[in-house]
N, C-alpha and C. Protein backbone atom coordinates (compact mmCIF):
# COMPACT_ATOMS: atom_id res chain seq x y z
N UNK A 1 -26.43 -39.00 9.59
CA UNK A 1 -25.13 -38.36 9.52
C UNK A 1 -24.63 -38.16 10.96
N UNK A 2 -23.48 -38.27 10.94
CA UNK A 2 -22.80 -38.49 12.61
C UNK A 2 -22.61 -36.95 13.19
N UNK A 3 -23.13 -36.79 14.27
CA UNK A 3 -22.70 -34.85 15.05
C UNK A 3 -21.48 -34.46 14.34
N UNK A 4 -20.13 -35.15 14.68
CA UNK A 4 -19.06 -35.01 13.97
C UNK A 4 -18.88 -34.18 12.76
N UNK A 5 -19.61 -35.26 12.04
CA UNK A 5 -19.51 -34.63 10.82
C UNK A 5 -20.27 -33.70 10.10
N UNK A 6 -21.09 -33.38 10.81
CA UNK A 6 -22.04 -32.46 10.78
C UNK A 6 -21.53 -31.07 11.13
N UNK A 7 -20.24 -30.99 12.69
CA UNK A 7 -20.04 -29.91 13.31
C UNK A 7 -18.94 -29.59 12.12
N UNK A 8 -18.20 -30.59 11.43
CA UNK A 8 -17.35 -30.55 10.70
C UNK A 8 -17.65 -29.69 9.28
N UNK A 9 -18.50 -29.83 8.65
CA UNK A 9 -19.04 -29.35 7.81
C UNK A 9 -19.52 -28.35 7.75
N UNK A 10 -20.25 -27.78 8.90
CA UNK A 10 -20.58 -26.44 9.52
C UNK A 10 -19.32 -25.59 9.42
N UNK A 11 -18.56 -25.97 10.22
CA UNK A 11 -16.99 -25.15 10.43
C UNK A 11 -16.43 -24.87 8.87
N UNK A 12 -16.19 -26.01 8.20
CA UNK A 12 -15.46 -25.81 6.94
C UNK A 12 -16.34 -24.60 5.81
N UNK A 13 -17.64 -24.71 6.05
CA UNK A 13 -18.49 -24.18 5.09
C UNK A 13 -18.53 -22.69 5.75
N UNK A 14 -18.55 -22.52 7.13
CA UNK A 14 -18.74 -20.83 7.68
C UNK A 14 -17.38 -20.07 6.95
N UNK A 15 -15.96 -20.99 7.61
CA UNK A 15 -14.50 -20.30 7.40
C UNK A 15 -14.19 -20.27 5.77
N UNK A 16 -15.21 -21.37 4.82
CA UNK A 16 -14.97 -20.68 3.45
C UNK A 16 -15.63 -19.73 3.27
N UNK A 17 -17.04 -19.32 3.48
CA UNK A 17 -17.98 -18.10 3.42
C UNK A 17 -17.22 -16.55 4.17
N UNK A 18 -16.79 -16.79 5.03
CA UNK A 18 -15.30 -15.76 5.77
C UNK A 18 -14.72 -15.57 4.94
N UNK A 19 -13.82 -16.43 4.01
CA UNK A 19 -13.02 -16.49 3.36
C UNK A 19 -13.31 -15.85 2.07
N UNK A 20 -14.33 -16.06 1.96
CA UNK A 20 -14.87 -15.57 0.18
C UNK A 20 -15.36 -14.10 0.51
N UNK A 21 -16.01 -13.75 1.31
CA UNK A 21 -16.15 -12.22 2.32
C UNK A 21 -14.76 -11.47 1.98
N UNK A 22 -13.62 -11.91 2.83
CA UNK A 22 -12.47 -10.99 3.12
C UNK A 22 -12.26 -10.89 1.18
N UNK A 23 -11.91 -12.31 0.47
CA UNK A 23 -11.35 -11.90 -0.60
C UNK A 23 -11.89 -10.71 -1.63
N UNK A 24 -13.53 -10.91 -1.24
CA UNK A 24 -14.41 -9.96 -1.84
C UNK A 24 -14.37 -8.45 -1.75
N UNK A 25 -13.77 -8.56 -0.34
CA UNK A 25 -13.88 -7.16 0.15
C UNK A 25 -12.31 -6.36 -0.60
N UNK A 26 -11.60 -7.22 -0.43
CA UNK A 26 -10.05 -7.28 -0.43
C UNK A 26 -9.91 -6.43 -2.24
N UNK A 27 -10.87 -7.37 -3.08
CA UNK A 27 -10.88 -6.81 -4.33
C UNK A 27 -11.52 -5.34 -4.50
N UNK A 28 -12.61 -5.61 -3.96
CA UNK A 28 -13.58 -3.97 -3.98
C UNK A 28 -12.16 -2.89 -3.25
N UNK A 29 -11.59 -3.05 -2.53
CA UNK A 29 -10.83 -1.89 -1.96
C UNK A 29 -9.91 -1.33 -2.98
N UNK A 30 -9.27 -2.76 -3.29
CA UNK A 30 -8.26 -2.27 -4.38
C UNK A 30 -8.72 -1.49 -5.39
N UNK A 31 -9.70 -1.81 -6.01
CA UNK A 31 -10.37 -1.24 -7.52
C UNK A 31 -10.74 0.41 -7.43
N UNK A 32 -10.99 0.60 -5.56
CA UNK A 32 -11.34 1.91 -5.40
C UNK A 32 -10.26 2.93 -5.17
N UNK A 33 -9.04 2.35 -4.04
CA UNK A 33 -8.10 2.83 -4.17
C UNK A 33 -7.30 3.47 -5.83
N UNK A 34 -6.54 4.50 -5.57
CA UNK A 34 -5.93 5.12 -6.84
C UNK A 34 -4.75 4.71 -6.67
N UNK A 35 -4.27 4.47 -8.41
CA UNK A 35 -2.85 3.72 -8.27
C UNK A 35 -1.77 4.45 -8.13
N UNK A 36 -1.19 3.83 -6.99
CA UNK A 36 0.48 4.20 -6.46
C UNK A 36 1.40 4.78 -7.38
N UNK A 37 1.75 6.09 -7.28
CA UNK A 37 3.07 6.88 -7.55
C UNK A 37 4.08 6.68 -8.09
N UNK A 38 4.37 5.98 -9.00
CA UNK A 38 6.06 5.77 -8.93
C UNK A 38 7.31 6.84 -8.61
N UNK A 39 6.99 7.90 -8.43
CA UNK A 39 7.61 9.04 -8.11
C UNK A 39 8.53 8.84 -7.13
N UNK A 40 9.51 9.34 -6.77
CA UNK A 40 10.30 9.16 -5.36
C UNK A 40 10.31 10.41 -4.40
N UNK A 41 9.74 10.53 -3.26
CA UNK A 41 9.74 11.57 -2.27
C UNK A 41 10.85 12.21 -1.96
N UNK A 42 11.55 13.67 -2.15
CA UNK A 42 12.43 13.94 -1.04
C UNK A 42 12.20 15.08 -0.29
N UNK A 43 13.12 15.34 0.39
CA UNK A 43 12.71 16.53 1.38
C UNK A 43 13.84 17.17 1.76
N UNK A 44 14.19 18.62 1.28
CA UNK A 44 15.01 19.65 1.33
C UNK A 44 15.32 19.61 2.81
N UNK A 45 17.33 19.35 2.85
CA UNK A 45 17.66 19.88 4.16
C UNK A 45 17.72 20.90 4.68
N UNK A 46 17.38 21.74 3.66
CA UNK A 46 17.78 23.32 3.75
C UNK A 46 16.60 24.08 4.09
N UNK A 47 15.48 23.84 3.57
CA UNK A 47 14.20 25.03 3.41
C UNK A 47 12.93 23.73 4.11
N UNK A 48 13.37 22.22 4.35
CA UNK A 48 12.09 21.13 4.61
C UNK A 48 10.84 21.13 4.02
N UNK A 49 11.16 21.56 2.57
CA UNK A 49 10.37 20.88 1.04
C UNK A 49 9.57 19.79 1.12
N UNK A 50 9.12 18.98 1.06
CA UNK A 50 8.26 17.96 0.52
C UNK A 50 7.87 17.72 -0.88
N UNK A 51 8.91 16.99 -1.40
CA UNK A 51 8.52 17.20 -3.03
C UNK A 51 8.72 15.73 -3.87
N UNK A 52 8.38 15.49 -5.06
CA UNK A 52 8.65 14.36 -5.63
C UNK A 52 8.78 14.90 -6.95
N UNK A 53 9.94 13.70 -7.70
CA UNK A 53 10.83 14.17 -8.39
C UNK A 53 10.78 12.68 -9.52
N UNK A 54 10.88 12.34 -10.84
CA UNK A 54 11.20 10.97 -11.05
C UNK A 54 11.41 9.54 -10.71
N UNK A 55 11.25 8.76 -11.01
CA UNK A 55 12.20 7.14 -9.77
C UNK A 55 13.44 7.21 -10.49
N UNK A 56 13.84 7.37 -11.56
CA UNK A 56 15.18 7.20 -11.96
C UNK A 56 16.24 8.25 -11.46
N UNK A 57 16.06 9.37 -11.04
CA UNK A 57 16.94 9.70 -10.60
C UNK A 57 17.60 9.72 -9.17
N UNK A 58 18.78 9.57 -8.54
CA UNK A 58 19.65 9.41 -7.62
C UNK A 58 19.29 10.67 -6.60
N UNK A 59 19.81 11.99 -6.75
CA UNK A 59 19.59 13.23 -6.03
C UNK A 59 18.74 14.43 -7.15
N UNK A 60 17.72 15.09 -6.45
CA UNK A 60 16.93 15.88 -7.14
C UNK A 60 17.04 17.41 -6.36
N UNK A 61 17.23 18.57 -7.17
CA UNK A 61 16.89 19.40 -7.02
C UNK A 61 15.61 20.30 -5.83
N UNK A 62 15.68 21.07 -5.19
CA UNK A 62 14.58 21.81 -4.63
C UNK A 62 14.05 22.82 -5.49
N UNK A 63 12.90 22.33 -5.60
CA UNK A 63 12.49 23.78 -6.53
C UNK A 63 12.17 25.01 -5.71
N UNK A 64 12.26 25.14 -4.48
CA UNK A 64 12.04 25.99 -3.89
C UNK A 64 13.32 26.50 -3.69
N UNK A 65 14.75 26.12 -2.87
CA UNK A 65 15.89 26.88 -2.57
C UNK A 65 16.64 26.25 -3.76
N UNK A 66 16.71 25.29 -4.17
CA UNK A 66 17.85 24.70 -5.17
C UNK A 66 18.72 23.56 -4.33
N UNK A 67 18.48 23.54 -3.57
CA UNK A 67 19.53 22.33 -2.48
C UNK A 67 19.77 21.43 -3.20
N UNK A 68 20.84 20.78 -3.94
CA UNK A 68 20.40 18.77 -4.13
C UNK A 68 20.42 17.95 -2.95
N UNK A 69 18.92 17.60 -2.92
CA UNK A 69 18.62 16.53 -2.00
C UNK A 69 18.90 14.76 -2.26
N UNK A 70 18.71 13.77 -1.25
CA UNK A 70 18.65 12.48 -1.38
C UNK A 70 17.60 12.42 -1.47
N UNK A 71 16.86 10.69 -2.31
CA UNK A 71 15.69 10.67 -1.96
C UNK A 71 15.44 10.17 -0.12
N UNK A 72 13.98 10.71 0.13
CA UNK A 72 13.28 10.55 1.58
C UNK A 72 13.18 9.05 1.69
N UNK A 73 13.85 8.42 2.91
CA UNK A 73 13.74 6.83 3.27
C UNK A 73 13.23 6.55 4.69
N UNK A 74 11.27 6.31 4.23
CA UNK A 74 10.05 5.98 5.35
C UNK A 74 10.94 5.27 6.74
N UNK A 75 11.30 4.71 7.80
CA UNK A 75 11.87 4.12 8.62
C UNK A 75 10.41 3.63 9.68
């Protein structure tokens, strides 16, 4: 068998074994992680609340002062 193809085969066989690693790992994280919120965050201009409220609605209430807030947009 030629060096070539030898170094060739080496390379292809390590970066799939990498490859099957990350995807492996990639699954185990997910399964442990807890599933995402659908909730929408906002945060009182008035009293700086931190609260979550439905996804369907537009502006939500403070349950602490009553303000109607927007929902909170991460930047």
């Amino acid at each position: 068998m030629p060096a070539e193809r030898l170094i060739f085969l080496y390379v292809v066989v390590g970066l799939a074994a990498f490859a099957g690693l990350a995807l492996f790992e990639e699954r185990r994280r997910r399964s442990f992680e807890p599933p995402r919120d659908p909730d929408q965050i906002f945060r009182c201009q008035q009293c700086a609340l931190v609260y979550t409220d439905d996804p369907d609605v537009e502006r939500s209430r403070c349950p602490a002062c009553g303000k109607t807030n927007h929902p909170f947009e991460f930047r």
